[in-house]
Structures are given as structure tokens and as C-alpha cells.
Protein backbone atom coordinates (compact mmCIF):
# COMPACT_ATOMS: atom_id res chain seq x y z
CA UNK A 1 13.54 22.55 -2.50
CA UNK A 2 10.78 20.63 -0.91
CA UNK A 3 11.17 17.95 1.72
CA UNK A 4 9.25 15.11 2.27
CA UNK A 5 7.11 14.24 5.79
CA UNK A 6 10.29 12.91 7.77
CA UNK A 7 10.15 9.16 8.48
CA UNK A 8 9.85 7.55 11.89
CA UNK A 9 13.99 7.15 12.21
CA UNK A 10 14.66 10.96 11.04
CA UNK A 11 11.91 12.16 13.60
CA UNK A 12 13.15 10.57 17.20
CA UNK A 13 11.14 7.35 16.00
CA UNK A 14 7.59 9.15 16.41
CA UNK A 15 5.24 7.90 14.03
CA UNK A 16 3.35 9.34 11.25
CA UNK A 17 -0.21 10.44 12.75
CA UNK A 18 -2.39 8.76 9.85
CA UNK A 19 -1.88 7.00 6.52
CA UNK A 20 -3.74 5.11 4.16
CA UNK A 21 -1.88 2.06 2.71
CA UNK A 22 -3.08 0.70 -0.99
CA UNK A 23 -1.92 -2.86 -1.56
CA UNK A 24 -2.16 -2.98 -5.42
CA UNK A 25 -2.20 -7.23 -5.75
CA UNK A 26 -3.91 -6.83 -2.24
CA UNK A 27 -5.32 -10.57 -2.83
CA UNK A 28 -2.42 -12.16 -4.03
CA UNK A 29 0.54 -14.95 -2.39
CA UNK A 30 2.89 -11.66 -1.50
CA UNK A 31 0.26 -9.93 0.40
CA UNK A 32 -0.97 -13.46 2.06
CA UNK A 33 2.43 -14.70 2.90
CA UNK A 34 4.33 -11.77 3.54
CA UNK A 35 2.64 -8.43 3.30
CA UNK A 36 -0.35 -8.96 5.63
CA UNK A 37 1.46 -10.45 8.13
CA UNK A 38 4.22 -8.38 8.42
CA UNK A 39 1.68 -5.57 8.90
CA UNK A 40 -0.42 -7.46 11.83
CA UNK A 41 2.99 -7.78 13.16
CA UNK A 42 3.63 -3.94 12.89
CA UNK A 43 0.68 -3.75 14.75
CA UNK A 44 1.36 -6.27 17.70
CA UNK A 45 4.73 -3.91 18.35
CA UNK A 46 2.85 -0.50 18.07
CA UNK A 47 4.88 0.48 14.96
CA UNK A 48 1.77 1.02 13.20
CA UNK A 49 0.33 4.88 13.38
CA UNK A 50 -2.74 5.16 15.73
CA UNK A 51 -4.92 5.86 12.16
CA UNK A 52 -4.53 3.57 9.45
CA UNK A 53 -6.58 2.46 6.78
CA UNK A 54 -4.85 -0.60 4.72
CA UNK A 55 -6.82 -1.10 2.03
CA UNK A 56 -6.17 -4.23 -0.87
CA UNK A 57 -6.78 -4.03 -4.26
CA UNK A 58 -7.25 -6.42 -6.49
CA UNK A 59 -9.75 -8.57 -9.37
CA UNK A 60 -11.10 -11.02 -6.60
CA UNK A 61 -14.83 -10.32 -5.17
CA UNK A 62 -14.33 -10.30 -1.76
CA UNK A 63 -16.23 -8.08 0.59
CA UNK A 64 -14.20 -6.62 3.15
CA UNK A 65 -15.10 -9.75 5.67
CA UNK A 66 -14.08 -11.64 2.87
CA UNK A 67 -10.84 -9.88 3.22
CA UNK A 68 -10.35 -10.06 6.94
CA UNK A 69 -10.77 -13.89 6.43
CA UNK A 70 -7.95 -13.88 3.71
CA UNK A 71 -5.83 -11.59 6.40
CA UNK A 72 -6.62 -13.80 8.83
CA UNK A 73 -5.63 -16.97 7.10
CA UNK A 74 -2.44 -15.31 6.43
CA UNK A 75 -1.44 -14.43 10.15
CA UNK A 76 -2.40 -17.75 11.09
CA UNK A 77 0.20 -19.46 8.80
CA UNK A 78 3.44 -17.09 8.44
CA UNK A 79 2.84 -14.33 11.29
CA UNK A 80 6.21 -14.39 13.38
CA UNK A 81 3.56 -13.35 16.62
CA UNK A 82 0.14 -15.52 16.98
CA UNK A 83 -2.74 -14.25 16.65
CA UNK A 84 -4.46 -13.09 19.43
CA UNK A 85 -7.99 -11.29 19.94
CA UNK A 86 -7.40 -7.98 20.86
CA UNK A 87 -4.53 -7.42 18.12
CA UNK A 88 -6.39 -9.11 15.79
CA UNK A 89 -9.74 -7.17 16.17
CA UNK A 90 -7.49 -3.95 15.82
CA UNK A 91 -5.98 -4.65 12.83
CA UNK A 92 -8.53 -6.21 10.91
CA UNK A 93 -10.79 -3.25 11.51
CA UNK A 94 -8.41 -1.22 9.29
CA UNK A 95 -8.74 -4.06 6.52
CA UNK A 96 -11.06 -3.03 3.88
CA UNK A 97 -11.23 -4.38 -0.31
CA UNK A 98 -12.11 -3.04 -3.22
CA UNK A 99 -12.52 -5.03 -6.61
CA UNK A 100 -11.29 -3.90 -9.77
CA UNK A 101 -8.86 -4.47 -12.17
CA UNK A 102 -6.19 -2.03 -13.36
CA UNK A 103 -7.34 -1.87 -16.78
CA UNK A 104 -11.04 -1.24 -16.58
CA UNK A 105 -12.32 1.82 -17.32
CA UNK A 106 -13.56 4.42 -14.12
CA UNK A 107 -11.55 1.66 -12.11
CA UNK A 108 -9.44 4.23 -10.33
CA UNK A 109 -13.04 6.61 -9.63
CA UNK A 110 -14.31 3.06 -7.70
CA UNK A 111 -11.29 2.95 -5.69
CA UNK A 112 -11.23 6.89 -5.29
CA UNK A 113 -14.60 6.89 -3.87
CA UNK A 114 -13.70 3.68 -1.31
CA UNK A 115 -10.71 5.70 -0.41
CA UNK A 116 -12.95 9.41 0.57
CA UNK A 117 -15.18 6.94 2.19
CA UNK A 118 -12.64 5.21 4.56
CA UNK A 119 -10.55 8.28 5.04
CA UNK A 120 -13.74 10.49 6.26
CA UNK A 121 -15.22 7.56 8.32
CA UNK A 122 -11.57 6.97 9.99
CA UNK A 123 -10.64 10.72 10.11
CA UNK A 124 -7.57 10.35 7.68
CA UNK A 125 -6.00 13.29 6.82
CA UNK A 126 -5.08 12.12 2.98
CA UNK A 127 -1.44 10.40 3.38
CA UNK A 128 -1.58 7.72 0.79
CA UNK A 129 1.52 4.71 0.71
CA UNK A 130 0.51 2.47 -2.83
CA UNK A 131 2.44 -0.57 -2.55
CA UNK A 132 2.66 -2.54 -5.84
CA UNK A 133 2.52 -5.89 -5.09
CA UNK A 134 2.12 -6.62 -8.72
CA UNK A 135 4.22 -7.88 -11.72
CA UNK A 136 6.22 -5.53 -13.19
CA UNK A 137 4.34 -5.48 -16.09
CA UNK A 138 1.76 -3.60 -14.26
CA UNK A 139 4.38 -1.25 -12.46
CA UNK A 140 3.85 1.17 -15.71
CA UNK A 141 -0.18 0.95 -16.06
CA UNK A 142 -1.15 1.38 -12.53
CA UNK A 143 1.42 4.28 -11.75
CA UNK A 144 0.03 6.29 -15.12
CA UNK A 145 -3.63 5.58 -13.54
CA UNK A 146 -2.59 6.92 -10.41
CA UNK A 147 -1.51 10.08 -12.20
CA UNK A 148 -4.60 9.75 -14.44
CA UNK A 149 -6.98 10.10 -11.51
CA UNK A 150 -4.72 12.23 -9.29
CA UNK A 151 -4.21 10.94 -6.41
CA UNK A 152 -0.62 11.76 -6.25
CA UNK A 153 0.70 14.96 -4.16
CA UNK A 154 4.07 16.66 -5.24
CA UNK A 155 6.72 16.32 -2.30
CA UNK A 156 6.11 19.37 0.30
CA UNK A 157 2.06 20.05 -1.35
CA UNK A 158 -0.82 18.81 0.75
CA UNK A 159 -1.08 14.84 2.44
CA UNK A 160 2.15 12.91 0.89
CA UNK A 161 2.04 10.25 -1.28
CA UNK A 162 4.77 7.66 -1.89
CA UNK A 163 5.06 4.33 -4.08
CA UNK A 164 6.31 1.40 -3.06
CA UNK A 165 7.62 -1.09 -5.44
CA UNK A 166 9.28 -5.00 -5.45
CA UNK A 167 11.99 -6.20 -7.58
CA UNK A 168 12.71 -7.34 -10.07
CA UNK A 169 12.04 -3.81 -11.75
CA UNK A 170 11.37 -5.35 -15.19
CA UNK A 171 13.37 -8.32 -17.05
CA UNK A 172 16.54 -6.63 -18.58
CA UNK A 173 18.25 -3.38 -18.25
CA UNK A 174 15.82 -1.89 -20.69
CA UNK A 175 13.20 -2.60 -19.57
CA UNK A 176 14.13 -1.61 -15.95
CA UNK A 177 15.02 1.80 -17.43
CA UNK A 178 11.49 2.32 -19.20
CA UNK A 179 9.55 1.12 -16.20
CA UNK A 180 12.18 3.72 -13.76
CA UNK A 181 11.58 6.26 -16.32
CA UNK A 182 7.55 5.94 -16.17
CA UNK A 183 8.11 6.18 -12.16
CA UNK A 184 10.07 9.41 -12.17
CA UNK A 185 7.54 11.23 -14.83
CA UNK A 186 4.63 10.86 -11.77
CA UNK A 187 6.61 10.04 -8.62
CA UNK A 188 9.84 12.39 -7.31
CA UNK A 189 12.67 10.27 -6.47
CA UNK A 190 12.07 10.61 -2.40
CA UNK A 191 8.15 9.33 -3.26
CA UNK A 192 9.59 6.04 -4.29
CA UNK A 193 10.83 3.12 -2.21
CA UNK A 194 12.40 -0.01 -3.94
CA UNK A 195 12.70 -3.03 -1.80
CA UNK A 196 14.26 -6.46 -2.60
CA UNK A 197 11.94 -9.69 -2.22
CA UNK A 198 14.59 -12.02 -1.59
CA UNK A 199 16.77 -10.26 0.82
CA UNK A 200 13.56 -8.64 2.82
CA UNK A 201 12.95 -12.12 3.49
């Protein structure tokens, strides 16, 4: 069996070298409020690897400045730290944007082509986290895309890739079981990380 890259608490709390974190709903309230910050926070404590890329996704037309000016407003409002200069200018040179909707055709060969971009100009060696900061509705449609395009490694084959998903998972047990189901047929159970909204607050 195959093991995954170990995590920062099984590996003496060293960090991953380099990853590349897509924020599907990248311009939405969870990413402004919570997401964003949090990460500039990372950042402030050095918990952040020394090469990141964070890159949102989402149906808004913002450039990447535009971006950095959404992350911005964000820190200023609900960071835990303030916002100071240095930090700042460190983080939000890993900020970039892309524009696109889920369900548009070639959308995932736009993103793909941001993605090589960043990764080469960054010197990213191809770990990918995709955080779905989207309805649930959207959990299925954007995780078959991802396996569409592939971008998605098996555990223990190449750079990792892992999912990262916010409950609720669906409305009803059924639905929670279709959308878990559509997970496991493209992600291994160790790819994907489930995290509650209310009691991560």
C-alpha cells in the first residue's frame, strides 16, 4: 500500500517544501471572512511552506491585483494579527485569480494553464491542495472536472493531491452518500479532508 506525503505533525512539525492551494469559491464570504485570513495568519507564524502559490477560483473578473485588494480587505476586517507590510507583501505575492466558472467548457484547460504558469515561475514542484469553498451542489461537478482534466495524482505517484471539503456534505443522508460516493471514485480516502464550518470557527 501507498502512503501519502506525511503531514507537518507526523514529520517532527517540518513543513511541506511547496504546494499550490486552489480555493474553488476563491471570491466568495468563506474565503473573505475566514479562508484568506486564516492563511495570512499562517503566514505571520511561519506555518506556511517557504513556496506557495494560493490561487482563487471563481466567476468574478478580477485580475490578480484585483484579488490582493479582496485579500486585503479581508485581513483588514477578521485577521486575528494586523496587517503589517512585510507579511503582507509576502503573502499577497502568492495571491493570484483566475476567472471561470465550473461549468464552462475548456474551464479546467484555463485554470490548468494559470496553474503550469505559476508553478514554473515560483518553482513548484506540482503538490496541489483544492479546497472547495463551494455549495455542495458543486462538490460533485468540480471534483469530476478535476478528474476530467487530470490534475489528480494517486496516493504514493508523482506531486500529491488532496481535496478539501466544508460541511454540510449535501442536505440528507442521501444525498451525503452520492456526493461521498462521487469523492471516493476520484479521490482515495487519505486525499480527502472534511472540516466542520461551525466548530472550525
Amino acid at each position: 500500500m501507498t502512503s501519502l506525503p506525511a503531514t507537518p505533525s507526523q514529520n517532527n512539525g517540518k513543513l511541506p517544501e511547496s504546494v499550490t492551494l486552489v480555493i474553488f469559491g476563491g471570491a466568495g464570504d468563506l474565503a473573505h471572512r475566514k479562508l484568506l485570513p486564516a492563511l495570512y495568519n499562517l503566514c505571520v507564524d511561519g506555518a506556511l511552506p517557504s513556496r506557495i502559490a494560493i490561487v482563487g477560483v471563481g466567476r468574478k473578473a478580477f485580475s490578480d491585483d484585483d484579488y490582493r485588494g479582496f485579500a486585503k480587505d479581508g485581513v483588514e476586517q477578521f485577521s486575528r494579527q494586523p496587517l503589517e507590510t512585510a507579511e503582507w507583501n509576502t503573502f499577497a505575492a502568492s495571491l493570484s485569480f483566475v476567472n471561470m466558472s465550473i461549468d464552462e467548457p475548456g474551464a479546467m484547460s484555463t485554470l490548468g494553464s494559470k496553474l503550469d504558469l505559476i508553478e514554473h515561475e515560483r518553482g513548484l514542484g506540482g503538490n496541489r491542495i483544492y479546497y472547495l469553498a463551494v455549495p455542495p451542489s458543486l462538490f460533485i461537478p468540480t471534483v469530476e472536472q478535476l478528474a476530467r482534466a487530470r490534475f489528480i495524482t494517486p496516493p504514493g505517484e508523482g506531486p500529491y493531491a488532496r481535496l478539501i471539503i466544508e460541511k454540510p456534505i449535501g442536505h440528507d443522508l442521501s444525498s451525503a452518500m452520492q456526493i461521498n460516493d462521487a469523492l471516493a471514485a476520484v479521490f482515495d480516502e487519505r486525499q480527502t479532508f472534511r472540516i466542520d464550518h461551525y466548530l472550525g470557527k
